[in-house]
C-alpha atoms as a PDB file:
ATOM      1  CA  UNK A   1     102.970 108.695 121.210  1.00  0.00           C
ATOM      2  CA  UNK A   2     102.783 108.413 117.358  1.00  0.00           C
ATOM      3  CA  UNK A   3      99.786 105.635 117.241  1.00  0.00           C
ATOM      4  CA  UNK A   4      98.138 107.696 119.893  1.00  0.00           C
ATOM      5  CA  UNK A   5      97.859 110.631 117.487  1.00  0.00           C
ATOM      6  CA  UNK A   6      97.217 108.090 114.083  1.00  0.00           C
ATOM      7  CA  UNK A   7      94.832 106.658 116.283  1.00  0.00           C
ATOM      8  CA  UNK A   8      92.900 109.750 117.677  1.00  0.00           C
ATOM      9  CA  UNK A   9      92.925 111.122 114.482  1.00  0.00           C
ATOM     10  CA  UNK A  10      91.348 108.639 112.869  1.00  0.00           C
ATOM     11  CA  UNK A  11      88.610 107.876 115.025  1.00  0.00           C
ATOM     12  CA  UNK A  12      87.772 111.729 115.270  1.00  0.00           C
ATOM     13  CA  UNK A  13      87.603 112.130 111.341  1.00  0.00           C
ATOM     14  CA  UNK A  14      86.041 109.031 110.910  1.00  0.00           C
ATOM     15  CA  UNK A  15      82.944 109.598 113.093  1.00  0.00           C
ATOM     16  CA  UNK A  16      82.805 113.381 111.967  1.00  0.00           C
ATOM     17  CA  UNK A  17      82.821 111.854 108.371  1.00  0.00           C
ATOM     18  CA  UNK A  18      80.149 109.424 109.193  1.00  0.00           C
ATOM     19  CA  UNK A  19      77.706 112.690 110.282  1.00  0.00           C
ATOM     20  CA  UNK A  20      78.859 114.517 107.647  1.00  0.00           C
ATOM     21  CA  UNK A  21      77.569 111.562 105.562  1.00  0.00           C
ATOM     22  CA  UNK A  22      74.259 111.791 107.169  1.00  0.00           C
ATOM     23  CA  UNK A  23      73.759 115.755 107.143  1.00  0.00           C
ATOM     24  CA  UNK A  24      74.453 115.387 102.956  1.00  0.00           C
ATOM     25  CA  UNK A  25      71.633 113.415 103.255  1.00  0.00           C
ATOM     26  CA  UNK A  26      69.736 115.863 105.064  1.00  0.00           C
ATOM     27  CA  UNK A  27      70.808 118.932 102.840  1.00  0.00           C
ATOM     28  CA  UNK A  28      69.612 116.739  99.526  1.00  0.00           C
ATOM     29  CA  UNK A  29      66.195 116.485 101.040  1.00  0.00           C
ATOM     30  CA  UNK A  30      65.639 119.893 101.537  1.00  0.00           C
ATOM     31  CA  UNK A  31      66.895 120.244  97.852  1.00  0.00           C
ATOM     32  CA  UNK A  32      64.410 118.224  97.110  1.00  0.00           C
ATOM     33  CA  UNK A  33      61.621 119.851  99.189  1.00  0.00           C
ATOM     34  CA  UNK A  34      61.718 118.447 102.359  1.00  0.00           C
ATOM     35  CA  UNK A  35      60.770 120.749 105.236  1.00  0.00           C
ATOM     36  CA  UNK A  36      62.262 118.720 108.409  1.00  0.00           C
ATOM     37  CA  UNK A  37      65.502 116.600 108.503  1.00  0.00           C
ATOM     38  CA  UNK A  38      66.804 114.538 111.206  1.00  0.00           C
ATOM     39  CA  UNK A  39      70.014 112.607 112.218  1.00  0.00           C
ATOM     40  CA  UNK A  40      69.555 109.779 114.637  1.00  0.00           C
ATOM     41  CA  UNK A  41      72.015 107.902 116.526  1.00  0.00           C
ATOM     42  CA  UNK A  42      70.697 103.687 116.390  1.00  0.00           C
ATOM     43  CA  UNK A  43      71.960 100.426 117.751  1.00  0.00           C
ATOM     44  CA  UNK A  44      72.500  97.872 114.984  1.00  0.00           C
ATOM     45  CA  UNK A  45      73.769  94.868 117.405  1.00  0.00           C
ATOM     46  CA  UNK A  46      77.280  95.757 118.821  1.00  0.00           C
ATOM     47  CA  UNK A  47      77.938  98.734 116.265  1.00  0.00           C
ATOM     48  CA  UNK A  48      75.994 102.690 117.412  1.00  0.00           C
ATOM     49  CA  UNK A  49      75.308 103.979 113.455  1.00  0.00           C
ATOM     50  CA  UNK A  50      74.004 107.116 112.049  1.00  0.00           C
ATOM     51  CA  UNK A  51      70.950 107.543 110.060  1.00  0.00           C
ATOM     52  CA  UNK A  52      69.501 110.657 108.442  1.00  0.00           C
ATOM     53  CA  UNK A  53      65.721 110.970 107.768  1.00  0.00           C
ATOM     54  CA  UNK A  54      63.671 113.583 105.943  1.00  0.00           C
ATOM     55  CA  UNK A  55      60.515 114.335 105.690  1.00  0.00           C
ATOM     56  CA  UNK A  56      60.162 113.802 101.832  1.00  0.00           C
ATOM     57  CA  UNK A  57      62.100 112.678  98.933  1.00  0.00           C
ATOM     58  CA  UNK A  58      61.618 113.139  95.163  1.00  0.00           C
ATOM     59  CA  UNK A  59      64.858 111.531  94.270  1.00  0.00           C
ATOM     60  CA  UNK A  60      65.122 108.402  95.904  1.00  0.00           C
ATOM     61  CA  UNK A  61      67.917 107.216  94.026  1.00  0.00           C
ATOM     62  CA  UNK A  62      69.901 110.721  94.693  1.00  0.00           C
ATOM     63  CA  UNK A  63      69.038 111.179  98.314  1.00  0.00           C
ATOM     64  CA  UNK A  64      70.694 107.486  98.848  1.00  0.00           C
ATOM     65  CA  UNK A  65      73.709 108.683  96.535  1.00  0.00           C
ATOM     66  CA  UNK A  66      74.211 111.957  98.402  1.00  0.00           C
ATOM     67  CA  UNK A  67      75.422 111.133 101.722  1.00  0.00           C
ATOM     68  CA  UNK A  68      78.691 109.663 100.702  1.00  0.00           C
ATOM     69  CA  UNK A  69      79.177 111.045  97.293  1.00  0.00           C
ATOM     70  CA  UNK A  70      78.684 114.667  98.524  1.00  0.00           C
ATOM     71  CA  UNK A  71      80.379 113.451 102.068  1.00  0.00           C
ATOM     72  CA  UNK A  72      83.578 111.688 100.096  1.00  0.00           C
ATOM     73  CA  UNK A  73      83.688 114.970  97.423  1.00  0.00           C
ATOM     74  CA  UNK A  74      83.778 117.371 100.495  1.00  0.00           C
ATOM     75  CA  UNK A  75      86.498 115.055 102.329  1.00  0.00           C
ATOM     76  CA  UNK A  76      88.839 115.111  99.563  1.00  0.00           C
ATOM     77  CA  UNK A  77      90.389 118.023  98.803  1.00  0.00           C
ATOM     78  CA  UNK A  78      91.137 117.725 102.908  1.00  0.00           C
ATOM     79  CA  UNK A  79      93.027 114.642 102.272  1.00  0.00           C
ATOM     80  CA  UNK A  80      94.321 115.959  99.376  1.00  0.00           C
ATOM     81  CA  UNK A  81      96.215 118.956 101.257  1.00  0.00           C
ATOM     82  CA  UNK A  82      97.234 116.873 104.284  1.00  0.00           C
ATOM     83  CA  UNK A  83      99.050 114.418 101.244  1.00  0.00           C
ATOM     84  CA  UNK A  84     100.655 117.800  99.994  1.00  0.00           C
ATOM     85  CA  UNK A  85     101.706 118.487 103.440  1.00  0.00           C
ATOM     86  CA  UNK A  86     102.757 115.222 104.458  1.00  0.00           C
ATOM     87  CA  UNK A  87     101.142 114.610 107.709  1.00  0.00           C
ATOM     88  CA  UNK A  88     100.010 111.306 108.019  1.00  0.00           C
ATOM     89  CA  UNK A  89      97.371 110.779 110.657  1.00  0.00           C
ATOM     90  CA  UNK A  90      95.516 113.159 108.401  1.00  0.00           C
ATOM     91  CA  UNK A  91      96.234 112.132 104.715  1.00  0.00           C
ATOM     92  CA  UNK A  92      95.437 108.428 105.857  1.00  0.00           C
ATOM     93  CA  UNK A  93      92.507 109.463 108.135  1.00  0.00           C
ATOM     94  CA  UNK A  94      90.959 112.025 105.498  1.00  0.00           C
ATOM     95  CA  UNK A  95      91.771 109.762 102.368  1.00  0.00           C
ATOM     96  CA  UNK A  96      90.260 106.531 104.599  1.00  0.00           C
ATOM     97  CA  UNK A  97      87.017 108.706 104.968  1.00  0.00           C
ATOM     98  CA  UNK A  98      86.750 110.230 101.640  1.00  0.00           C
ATOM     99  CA  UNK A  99      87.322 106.660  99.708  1.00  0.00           C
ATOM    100  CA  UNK A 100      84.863 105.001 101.856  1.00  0.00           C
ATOM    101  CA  UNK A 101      82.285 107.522 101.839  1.00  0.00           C
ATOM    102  CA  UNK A 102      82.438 107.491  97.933  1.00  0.00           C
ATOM    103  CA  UNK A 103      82.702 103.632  97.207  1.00  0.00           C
ATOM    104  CA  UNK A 104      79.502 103.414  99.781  1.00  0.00           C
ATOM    105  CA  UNK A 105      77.913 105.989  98.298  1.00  0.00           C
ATOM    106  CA  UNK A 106      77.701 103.703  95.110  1.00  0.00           C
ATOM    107  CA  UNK A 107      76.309 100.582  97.404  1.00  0.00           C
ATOM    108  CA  UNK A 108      73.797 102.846  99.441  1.00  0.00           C
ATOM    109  CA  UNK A 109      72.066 104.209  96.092  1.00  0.00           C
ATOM    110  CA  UNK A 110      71.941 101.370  93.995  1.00  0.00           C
ATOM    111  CA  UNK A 111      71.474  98.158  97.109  1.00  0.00           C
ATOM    112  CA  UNK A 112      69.506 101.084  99.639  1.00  0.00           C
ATOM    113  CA  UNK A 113      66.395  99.723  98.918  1.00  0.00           C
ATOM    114  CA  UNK A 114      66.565  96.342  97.658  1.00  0.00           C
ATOM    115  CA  UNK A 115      68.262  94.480 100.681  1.00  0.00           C
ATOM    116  CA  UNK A 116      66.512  93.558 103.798  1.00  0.00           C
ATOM    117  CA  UNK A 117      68.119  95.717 106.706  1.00  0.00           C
ATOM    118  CA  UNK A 118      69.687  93.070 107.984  1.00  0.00           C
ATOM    119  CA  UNK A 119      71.759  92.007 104.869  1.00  0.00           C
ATOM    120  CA  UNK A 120      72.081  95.212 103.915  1.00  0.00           C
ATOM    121  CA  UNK A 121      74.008  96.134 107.472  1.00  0.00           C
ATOM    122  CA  UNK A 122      76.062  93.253 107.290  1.00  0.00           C
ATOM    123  CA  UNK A 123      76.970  94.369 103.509  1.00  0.00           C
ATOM    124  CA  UNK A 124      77.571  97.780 104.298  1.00  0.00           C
ATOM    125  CA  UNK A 125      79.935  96.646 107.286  1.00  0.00           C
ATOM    126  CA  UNK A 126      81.859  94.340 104.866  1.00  0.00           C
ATOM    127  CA  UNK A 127      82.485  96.933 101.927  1.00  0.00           C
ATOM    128  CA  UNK A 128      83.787  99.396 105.744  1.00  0.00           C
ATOM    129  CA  UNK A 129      86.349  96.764 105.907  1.00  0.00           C
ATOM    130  CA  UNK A 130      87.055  95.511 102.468  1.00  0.00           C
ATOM    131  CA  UNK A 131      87.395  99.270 101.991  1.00  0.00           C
ATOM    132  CA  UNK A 132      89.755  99.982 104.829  1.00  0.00           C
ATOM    133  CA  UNK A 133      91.937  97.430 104.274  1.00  0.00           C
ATOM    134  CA  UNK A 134      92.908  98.178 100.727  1.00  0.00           C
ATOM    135  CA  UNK A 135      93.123 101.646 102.109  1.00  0.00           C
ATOM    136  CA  UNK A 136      95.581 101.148 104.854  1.00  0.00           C
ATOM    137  CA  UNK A 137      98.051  98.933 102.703  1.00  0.00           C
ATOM    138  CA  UNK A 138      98.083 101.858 100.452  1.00  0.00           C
ATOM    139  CA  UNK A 139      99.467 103.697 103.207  1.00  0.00           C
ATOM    140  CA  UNK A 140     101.567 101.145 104.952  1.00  0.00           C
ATOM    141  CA  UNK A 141     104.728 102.893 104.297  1.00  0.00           C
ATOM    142  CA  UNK A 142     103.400 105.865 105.424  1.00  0.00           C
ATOM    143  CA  UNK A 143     102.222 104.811 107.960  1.00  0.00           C
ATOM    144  CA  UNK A 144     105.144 102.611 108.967  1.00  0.00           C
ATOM    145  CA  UNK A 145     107.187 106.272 108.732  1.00  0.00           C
ATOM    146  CA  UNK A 146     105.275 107.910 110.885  1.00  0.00           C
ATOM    147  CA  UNK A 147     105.034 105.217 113.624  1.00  0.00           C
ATOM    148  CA  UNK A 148     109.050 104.810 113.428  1.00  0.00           C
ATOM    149  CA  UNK A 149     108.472 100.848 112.776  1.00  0.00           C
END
């Protein structure tokens, strides 16, 4: 019953972290002027992913750097209380989203633009993994705890 809960927990926070991602990038471009935002839902071969889209930027460079900086920021003082607490499917699930969100937010403002969408994709998938890994053997004891392995 334990991984059902890690596992549910995870995949809930991680989506919901995903369009929080996107609506940061939203909310920066009506900081920066824009008068319409959207948040679509695209097919990039096997994988559905989120992408926000305003109407106009000033900031480039910012609105790429929003979404997960603002997203990660916003996600961590979530993990930070479930680590206080000791609940696991939510420290690893909120600290998983919030790390993420912030290392990508780094990739997405400075690569954004200079890739070719279908490098860029396969980058951005890499750095998910790269990210979750190190992540998850972070928590491996916890995690082992809370599964009773």
């Amino acid at each position: 019953m334990n991984i059902l809960i890690m596992l549910f927990t995870l995949l809930v926070v991680w989506f919901l972290s995903f369009l929080l991602h996107e609506f940061c990038h939203v909310i920066e471009g009506f900081r920066q002027g824009a008068s319409e935002g959207y948040i679509y839902l695209v097919q990039y071969k096997l994988f559905p992913s989120l992408r926000a889209d305003v109407s106009s930027v000033k900031n480039k460079f910012l609105f790429r750097l929003s979404g997960g900086l603002y997203s990660g920021l916003l996600l961590l003082p979530l993990a930070y209380l479930a680590t206080v607490l000791a609940y696991t499917p939510f420290d690893y699930a909120f600290s998983l989203a919030s790390i993420t969100n912030i290392v990508y937010s780094i990739f997405e403002a400075f690569l954004g633009d200079k890739l070719e969408y279908a490098k860029y994709m396969a980058m951005h998938y890499v750095l998910y993994f790269i990210t979750f890994l190190i992540v998850t053997i972070m928590y491996l004891p916890s995690i082992v705890g809370f599964l009773h392995l």
